[in-house]
PDB file of N, CA and C in Angstrom:
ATOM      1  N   UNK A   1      47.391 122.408 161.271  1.00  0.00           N
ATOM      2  CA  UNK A   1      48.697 122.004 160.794  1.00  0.00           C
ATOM      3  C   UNK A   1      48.689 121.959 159.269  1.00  0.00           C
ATOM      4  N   UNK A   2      49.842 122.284 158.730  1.00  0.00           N
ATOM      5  CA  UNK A   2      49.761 122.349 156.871  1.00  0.00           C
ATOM      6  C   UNK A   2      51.189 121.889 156.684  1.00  0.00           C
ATOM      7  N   UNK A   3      51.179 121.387 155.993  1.00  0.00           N
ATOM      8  CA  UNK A   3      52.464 120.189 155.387  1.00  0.00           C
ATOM      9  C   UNK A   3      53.678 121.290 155.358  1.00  0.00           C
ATOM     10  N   UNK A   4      53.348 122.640 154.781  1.00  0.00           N
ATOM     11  CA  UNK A   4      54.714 123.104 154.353  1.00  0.00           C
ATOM     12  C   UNK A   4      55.075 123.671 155.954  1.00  0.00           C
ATOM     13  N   UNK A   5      54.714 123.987 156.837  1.00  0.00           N
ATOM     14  CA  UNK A   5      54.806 124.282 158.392  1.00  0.00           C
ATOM     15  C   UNK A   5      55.796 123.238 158.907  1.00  0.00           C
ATOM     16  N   UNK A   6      55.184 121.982 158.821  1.00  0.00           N
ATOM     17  CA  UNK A   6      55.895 120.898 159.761  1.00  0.00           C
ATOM     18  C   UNK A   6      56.956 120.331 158.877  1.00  0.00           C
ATOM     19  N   UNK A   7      57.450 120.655 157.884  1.00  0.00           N
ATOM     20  CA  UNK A   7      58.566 120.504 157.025  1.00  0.00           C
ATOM     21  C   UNK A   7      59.779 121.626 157.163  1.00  0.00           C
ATOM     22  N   UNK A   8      59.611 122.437 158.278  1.00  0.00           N
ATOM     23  CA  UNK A   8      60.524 123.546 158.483  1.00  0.00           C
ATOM     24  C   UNK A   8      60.591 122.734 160.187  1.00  0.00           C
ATOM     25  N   UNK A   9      61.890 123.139 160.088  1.00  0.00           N
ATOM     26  CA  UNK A   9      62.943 122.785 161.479  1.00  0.00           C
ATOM     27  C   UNK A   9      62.757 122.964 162.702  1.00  0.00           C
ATOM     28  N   UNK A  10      62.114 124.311 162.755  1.00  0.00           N
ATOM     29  CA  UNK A  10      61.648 124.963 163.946  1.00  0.00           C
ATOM     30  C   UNK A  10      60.877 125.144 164.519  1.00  0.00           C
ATOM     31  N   UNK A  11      59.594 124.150 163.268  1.00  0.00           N
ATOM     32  CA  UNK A  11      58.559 123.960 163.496  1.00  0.00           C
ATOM     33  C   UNK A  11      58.049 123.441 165.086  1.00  0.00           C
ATOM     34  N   UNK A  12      58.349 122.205 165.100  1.00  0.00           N
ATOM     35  CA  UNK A  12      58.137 121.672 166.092  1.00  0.00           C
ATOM     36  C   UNK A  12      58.128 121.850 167.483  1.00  0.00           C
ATOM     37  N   UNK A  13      59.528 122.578 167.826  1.00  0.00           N
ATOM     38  CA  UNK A  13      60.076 123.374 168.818  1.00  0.00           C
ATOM     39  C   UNK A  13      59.234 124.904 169.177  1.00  0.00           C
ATOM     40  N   UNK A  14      59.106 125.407 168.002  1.00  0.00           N
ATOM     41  CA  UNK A  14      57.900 126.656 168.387  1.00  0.00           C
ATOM     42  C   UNK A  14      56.552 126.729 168.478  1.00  0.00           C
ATOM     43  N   UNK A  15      56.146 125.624 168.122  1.00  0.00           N
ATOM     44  CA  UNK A  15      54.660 125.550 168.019  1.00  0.00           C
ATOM     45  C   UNK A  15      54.083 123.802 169.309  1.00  0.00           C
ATOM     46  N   UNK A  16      55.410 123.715 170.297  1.00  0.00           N
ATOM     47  CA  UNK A  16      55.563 122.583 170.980  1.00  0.00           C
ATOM     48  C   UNK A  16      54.551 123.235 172.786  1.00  0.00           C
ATOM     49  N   UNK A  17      53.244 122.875 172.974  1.00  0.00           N
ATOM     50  CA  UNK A  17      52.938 123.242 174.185  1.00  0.00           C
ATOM     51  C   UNK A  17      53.944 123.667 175.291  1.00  0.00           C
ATOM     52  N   UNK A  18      54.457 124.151 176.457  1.00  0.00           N
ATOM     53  CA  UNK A  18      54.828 124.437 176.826  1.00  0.00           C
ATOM     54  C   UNK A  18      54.605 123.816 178.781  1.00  0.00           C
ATOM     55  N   UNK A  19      53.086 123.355 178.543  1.00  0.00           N
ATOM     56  CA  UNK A  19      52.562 123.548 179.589  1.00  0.00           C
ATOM     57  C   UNK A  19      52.061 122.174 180.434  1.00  0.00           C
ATOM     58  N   UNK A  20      53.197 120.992 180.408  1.00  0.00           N
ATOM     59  CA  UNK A  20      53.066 120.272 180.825  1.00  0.00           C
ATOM     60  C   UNK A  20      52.565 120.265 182.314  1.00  0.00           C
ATOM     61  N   UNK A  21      51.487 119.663 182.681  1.00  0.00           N
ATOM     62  CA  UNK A  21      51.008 119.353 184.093  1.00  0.00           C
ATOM     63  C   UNK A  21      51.247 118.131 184.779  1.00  0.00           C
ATOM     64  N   UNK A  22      51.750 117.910 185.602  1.00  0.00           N
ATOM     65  CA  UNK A  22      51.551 116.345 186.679  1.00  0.00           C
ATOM     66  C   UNK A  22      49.923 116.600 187.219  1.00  0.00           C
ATOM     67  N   UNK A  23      49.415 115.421 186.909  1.00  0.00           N
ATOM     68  CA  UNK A  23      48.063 115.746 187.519  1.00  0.00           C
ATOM     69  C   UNK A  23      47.765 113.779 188.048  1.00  0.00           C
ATOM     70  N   UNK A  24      47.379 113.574 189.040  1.00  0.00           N
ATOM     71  CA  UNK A  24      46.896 112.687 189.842  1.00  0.00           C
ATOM     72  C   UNK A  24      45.450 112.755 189.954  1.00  0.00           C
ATOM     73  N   UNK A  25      44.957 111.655 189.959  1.00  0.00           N
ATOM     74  CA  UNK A  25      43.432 111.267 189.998  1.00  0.00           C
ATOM     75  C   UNK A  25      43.283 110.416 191.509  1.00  0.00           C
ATOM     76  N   UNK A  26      42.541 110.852 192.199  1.00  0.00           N
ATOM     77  CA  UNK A  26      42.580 109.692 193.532  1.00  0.00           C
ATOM     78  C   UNK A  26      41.157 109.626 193.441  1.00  0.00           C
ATOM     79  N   UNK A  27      40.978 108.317 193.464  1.00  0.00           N
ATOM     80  CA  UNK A  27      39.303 107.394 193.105  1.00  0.00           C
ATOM     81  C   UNK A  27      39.115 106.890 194.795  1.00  0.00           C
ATOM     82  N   UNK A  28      37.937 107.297 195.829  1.00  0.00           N
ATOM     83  CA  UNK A  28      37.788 106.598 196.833  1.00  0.00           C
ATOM     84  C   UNK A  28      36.380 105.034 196.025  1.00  0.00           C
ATOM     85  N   UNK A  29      37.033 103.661 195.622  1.00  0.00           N
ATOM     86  CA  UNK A  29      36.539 103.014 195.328  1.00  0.00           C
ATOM     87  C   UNK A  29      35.417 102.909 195.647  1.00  0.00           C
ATOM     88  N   UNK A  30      34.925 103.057 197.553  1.00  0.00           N
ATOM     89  CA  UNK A  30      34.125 102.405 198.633  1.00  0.00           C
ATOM     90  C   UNK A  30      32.808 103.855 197.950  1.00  0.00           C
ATOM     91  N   UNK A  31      33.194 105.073 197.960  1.00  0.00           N
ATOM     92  CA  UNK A  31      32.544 106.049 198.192  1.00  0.00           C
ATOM     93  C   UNK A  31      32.064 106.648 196.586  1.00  0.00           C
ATOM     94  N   UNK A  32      33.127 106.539 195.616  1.00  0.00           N
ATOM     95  CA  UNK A  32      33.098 106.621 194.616  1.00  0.00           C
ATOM     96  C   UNK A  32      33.180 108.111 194.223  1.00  0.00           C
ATOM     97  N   UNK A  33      34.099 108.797 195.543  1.00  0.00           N
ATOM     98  CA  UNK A  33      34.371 110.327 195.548  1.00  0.00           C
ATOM     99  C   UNK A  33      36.013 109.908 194.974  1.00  0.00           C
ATOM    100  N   UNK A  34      36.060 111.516 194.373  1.00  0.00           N
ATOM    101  CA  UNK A  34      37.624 111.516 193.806  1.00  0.00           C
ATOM    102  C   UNK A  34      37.936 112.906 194.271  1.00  0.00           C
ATOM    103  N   UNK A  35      38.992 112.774 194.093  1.00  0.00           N
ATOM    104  CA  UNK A  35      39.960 114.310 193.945  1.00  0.00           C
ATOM    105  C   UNK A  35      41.299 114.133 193.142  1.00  0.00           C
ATOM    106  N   UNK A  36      41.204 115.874 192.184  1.00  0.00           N
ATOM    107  CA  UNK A  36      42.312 115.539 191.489  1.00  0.00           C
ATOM    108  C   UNK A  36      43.623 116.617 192.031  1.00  0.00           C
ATOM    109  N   UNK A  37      44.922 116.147 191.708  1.00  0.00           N
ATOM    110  CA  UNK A  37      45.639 116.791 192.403  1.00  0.00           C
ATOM    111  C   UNK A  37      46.896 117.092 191.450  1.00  0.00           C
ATOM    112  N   UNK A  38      46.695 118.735 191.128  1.00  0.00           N
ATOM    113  CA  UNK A  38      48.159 118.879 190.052  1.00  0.00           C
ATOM    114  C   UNK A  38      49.217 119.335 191.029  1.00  0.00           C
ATOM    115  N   UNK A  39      50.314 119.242 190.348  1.00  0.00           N
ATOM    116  CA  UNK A  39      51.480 119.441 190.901  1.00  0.00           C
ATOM    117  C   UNK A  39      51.936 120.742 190.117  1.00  0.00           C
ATOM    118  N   UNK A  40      53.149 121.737 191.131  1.00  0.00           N
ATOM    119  CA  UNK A  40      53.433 122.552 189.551  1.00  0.00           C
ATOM    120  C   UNK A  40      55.262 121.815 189.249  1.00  0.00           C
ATOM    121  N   UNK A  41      54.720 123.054 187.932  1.00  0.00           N
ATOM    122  CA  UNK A  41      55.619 122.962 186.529  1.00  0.00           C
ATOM    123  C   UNK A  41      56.955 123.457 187.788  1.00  0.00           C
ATOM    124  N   UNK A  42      57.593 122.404 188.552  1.00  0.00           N
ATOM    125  CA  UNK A  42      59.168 122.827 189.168  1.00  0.00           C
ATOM    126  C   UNK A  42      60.540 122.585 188.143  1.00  0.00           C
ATOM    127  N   UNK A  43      60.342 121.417 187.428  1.00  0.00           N
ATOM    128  CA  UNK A  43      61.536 120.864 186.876  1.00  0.00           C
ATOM    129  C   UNK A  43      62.100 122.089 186.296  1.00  0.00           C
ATOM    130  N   UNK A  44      63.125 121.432 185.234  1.00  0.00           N
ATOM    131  CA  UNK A  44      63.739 122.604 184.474  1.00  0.00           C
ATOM    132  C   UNK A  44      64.800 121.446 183.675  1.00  0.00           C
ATOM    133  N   UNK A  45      65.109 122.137 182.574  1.00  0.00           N
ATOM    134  CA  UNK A  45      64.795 123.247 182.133  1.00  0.00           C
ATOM    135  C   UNK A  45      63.194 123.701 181.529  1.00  0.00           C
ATOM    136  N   UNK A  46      62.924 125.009 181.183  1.00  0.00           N
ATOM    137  CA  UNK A  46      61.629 125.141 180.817  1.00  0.00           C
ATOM    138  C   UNK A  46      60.861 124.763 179.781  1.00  0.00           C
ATOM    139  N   UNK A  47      61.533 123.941 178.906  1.00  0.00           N
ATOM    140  CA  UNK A  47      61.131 123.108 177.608  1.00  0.00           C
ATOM    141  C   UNK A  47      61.494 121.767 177.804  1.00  0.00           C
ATOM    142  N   UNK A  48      61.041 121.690 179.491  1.00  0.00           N
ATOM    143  CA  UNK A  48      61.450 120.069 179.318  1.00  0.00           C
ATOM    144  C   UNK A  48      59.899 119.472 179.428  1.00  0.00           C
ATOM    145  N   UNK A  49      59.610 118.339 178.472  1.00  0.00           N
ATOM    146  CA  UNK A  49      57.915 117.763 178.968  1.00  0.00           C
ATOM    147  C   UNK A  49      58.133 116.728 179.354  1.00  0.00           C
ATOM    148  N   UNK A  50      56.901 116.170 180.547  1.00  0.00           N
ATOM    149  CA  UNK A  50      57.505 114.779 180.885  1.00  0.00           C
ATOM    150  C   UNK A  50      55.802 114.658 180.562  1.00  0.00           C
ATOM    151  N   UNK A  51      56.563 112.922 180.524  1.00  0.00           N
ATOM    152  CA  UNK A  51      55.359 112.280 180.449  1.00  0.00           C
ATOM    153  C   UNK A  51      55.502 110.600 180.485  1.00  0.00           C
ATOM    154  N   UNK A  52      54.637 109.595 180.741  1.00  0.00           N
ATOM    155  CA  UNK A  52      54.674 108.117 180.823  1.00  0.00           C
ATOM    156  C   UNK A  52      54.683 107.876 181.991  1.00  0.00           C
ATOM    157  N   UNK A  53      53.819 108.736 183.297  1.00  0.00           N
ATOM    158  CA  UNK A  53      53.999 108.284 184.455  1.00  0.00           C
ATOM    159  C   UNK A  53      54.077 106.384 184.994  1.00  0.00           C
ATOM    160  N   UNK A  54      54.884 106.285 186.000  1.00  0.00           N
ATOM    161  CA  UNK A  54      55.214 104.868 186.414  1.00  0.00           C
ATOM    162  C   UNK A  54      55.317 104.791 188.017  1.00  0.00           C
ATOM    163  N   UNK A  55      54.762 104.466 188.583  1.00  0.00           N
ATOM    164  CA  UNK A  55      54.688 104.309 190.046  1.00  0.00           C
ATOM    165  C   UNK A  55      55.104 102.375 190.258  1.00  0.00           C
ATOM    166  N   UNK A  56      56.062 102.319 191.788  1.00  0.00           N
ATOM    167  CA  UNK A  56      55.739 101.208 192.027  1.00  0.00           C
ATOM    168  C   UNK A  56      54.633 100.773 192.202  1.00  0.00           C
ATOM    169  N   UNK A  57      54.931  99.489 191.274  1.00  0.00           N
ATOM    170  CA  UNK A  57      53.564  98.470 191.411  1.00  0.00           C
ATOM    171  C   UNK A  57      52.908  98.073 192.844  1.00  0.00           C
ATOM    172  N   UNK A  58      53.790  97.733 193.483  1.00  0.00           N
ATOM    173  CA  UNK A  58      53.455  97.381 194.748  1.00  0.00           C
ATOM    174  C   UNK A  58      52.767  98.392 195.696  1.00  0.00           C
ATOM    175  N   UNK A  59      52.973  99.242 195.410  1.00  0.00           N
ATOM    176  CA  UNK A  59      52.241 100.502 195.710  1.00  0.00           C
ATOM    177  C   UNK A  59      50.886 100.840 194.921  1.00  0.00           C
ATOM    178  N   UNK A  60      50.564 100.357 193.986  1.00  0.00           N
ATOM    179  CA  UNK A  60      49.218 100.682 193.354  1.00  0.00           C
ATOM    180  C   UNK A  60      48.277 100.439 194.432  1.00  0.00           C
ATOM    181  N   UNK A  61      47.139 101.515 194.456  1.00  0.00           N
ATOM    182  CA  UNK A  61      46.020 101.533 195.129  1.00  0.00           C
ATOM    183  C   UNK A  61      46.510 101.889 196.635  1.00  0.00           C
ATOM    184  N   UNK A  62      47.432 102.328 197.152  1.00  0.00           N
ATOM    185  CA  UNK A  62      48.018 102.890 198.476  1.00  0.00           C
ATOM    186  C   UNK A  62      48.859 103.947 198.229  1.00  0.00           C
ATOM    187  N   UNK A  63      49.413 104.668 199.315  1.00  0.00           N
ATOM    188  CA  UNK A  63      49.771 105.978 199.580  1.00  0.00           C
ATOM    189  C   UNK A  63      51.261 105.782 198.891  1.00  0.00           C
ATOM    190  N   UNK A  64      52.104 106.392 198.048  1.00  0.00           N
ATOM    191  CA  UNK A  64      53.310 106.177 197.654  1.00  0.00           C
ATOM    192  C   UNK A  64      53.671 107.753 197.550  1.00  0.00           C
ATOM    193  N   UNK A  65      55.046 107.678 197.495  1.00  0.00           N
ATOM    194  CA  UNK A  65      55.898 108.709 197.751  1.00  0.00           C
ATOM    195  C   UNK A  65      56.387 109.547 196.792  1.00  0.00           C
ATOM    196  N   UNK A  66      56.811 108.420 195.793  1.00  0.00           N
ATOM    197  CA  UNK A  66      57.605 108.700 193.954  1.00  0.00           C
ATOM    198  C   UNK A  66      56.590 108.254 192.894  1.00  0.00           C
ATOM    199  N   UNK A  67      57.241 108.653 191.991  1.00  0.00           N
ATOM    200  CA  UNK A  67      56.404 108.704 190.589  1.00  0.00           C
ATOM    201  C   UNK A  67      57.673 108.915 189.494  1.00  0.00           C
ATOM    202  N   UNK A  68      58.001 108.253 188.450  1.00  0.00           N
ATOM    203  CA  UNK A  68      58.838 108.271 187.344  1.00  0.00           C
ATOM    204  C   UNK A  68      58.250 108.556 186.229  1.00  0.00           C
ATOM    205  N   UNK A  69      59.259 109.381 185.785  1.00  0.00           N
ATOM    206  CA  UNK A  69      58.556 110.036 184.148  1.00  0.00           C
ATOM    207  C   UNK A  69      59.878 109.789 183.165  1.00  0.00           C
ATOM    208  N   UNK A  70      59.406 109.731 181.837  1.00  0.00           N
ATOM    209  CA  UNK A  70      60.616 110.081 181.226  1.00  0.00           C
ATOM    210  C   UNK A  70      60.105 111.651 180.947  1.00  0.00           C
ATOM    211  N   UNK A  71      61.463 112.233 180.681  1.00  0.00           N
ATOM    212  CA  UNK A  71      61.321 113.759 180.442  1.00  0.00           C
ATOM    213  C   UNK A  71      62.012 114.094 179.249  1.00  0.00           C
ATOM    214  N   UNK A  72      61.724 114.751 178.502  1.00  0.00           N
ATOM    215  CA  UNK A  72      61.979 115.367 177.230  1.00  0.00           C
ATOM    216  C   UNK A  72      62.271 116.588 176.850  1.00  0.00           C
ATOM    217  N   UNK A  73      63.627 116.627 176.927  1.00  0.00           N
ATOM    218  CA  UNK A  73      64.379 118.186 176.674  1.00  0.00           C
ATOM    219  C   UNK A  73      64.195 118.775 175.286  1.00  0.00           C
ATOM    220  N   UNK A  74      63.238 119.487 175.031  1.00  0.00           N
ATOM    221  CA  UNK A  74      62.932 119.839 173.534  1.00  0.00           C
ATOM    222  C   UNK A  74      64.412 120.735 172.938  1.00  0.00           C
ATOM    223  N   UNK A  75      64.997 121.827 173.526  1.00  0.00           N
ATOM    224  CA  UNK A  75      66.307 122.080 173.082  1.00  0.00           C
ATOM    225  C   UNK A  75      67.485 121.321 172.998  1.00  0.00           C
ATOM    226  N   UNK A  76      67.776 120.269 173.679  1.00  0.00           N
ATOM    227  CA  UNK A  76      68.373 119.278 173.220  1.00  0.00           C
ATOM    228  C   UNK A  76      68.229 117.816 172.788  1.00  0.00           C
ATOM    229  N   UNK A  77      66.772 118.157 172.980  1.00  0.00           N
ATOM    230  CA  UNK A  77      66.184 116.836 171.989  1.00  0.00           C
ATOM    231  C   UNK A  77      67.189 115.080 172.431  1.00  0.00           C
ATOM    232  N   UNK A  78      66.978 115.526 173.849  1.00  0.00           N
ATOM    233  CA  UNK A  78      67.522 114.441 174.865  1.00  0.00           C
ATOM    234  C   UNK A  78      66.078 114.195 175.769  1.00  0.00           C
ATOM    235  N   UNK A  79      66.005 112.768 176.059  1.00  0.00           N
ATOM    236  CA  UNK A  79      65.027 111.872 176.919  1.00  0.00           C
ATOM    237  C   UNK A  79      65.667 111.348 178.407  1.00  0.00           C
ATOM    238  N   UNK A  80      65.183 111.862 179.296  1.00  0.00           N
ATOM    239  CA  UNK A  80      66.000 111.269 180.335  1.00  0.00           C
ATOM    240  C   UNK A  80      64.588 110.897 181.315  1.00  0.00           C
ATOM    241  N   UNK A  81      65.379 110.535 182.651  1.00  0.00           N
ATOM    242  CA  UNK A  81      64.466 109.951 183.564  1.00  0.00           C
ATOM    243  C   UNK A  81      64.412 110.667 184.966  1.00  0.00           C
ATOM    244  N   UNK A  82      63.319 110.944 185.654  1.00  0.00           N
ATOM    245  CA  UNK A  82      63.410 111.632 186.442  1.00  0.00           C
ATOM    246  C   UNK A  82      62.450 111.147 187.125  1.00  0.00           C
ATOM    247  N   UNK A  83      62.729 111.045 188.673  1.00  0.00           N
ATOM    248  CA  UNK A  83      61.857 110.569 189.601  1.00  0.00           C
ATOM    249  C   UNK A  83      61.209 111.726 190.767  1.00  0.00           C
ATOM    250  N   UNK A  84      60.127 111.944 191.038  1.00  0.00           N
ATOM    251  CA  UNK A  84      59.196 112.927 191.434  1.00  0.00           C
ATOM    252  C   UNK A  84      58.291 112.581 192.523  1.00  0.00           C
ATOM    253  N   UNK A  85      58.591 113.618 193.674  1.00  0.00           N
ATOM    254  CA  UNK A  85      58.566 113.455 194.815  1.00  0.00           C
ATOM    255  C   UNK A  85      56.939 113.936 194.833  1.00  0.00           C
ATOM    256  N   UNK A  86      55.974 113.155 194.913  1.00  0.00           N
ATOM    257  CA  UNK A  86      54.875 113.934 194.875  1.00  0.00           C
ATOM    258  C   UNK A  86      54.279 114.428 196.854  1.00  0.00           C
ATOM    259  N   UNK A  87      55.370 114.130 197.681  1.00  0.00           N
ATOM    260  CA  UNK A  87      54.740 114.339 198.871  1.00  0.00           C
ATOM    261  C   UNK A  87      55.689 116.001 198.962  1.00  0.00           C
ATOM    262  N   UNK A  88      56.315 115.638 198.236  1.00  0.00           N
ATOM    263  CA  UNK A  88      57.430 117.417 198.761  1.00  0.00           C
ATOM    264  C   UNK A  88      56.997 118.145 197.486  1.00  0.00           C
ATOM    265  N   UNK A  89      56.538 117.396 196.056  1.00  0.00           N
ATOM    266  CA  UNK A  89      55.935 117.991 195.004  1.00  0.00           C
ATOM    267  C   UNK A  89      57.442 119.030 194.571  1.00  0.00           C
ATOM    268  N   UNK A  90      58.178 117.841 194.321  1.00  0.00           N
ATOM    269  CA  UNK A  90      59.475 118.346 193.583  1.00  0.00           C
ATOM    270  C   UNK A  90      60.317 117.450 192.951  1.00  0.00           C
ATOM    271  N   UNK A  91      61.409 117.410 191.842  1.00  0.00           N
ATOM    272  CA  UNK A  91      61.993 116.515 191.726  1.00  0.00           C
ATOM    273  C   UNK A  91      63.073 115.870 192.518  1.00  0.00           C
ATOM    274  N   UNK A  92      62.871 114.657 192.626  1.00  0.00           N
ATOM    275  CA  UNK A  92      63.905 114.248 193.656  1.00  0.00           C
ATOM    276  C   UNK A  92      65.118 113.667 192.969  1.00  0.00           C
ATOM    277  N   UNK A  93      65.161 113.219 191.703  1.00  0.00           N
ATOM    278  CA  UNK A  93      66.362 112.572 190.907  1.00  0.00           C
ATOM    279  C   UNK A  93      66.039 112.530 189.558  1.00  0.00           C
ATOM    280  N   UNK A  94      67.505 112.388 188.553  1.00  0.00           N
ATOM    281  CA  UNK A  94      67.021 112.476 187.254  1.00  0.00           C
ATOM    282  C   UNK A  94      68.338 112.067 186.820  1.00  0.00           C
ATOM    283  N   UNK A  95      68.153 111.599 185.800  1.00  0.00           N
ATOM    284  CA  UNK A  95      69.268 110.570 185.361  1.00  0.00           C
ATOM    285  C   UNK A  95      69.220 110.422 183.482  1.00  0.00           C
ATOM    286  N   UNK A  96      70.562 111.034 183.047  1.00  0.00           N
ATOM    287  CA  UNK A  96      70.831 111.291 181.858  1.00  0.00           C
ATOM    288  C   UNK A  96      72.043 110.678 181.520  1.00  0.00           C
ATOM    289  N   UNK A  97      72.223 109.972 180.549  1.00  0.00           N
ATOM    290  CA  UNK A  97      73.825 109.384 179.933  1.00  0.00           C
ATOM    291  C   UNK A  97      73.149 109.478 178.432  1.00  0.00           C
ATOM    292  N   UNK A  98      75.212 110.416 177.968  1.00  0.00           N
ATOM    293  CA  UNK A  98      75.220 110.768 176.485  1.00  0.00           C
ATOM    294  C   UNK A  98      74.600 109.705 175.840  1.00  0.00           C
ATOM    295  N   UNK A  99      73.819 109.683 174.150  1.00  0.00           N
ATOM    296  CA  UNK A  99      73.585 108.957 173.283  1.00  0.00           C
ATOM    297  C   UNK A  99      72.979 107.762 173.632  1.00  0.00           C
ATOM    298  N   UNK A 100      71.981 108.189 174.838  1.00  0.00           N
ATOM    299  CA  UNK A 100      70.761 107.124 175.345  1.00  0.00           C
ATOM    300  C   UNK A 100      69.593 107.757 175.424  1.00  0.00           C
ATOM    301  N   UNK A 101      68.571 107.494 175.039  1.00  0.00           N
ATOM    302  CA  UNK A 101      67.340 107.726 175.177  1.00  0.00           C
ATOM    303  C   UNK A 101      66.863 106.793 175.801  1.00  0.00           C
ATOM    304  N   UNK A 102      65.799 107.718 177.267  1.00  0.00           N
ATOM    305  CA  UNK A 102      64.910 106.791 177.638  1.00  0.00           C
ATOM    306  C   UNK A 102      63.244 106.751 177.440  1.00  0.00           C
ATOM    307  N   UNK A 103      62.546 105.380 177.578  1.00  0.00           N
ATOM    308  CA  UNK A 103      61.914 105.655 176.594  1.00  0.00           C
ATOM    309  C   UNK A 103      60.476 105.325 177.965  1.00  0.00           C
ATOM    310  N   UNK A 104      59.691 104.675 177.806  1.00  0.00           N
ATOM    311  CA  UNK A 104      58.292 104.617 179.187  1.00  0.00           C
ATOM    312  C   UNK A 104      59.462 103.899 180.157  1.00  0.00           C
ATOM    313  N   UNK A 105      59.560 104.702 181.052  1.00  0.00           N
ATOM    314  CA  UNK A 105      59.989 103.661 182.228  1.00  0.00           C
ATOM    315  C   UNK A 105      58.866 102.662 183.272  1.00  0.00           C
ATOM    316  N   UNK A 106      60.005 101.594 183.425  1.00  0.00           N
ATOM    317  CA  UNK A 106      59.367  99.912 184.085  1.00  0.00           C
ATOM    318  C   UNK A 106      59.875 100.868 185.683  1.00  0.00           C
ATOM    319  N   UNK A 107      59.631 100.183 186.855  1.00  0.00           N
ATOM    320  CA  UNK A 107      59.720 100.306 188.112  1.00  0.00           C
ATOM    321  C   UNK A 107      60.522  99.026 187.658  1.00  0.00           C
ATOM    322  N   UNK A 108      61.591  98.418 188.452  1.00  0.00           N
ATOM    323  CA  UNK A 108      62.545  97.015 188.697  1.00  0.00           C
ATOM    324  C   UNK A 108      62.945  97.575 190.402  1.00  0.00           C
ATOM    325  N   UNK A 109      62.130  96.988 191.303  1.00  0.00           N
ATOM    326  CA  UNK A 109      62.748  97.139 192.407  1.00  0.00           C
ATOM    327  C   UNK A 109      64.321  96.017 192.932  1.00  0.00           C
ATOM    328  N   UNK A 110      64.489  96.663 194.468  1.00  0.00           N
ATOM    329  CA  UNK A 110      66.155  96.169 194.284  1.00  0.00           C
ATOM    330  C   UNK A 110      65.906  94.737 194.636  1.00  0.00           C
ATOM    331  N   UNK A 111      67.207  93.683 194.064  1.00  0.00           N
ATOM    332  CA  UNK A 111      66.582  92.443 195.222  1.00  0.00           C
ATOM    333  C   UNK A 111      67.352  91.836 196.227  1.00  0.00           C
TER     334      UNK A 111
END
């Protein structure tokens, strides 16, 4: 990286990885075997990166269904939220309102 590079506009956007992965770690505690498990690149658009995975809590250390990311539209330089089906290994919902950014998402279940 060189100062006069990242001081141009387009910088960021063209020289921005492309190649975001979902990747899961499963630890068998008892055995101390793992396996890792990527998901592919489904979302869209194709410059979107996610990242800050969030699973229900209550679900830590057991079999769960969803996974929340915020996602990051590099062409419109919008943050939204999207929830990810890791048993169908697709997105299942995503949720954007004008002139909000979202930022690590919390799990708040209903009560």
């Amino acid at each position: 990286l060189k100062i006069p590079n990242m001081k141009k506009s387009e910088f960021m956007y063209e020289n921005m990885p492309w190649n975001t992965t979902i990747r899961r770690f499963i630890l068998n505690i008892n055995t101390l075997k793992y396996k890792i498990e990527d998901f592919p690149r489904n979302w869209n658009p194709l410059d979107t990166n996610v990242e800050f995975p969030f699973v229900n809590p209550a679900h830590l250390g057991k079999d769960y269904s969803f996974s929340y990311f915020q996602s990051w539209q590099m062409s419109t330089d919008t943050m939204d939220l999207m929830k990810y089906d890791v048993c169908k290994k697709t997105t299942s919902a995503e949720w954007h309102e004008d002139h909000k950014m979202v930022m690590e998402p919390v799990f708040a279940a209903k009560s």
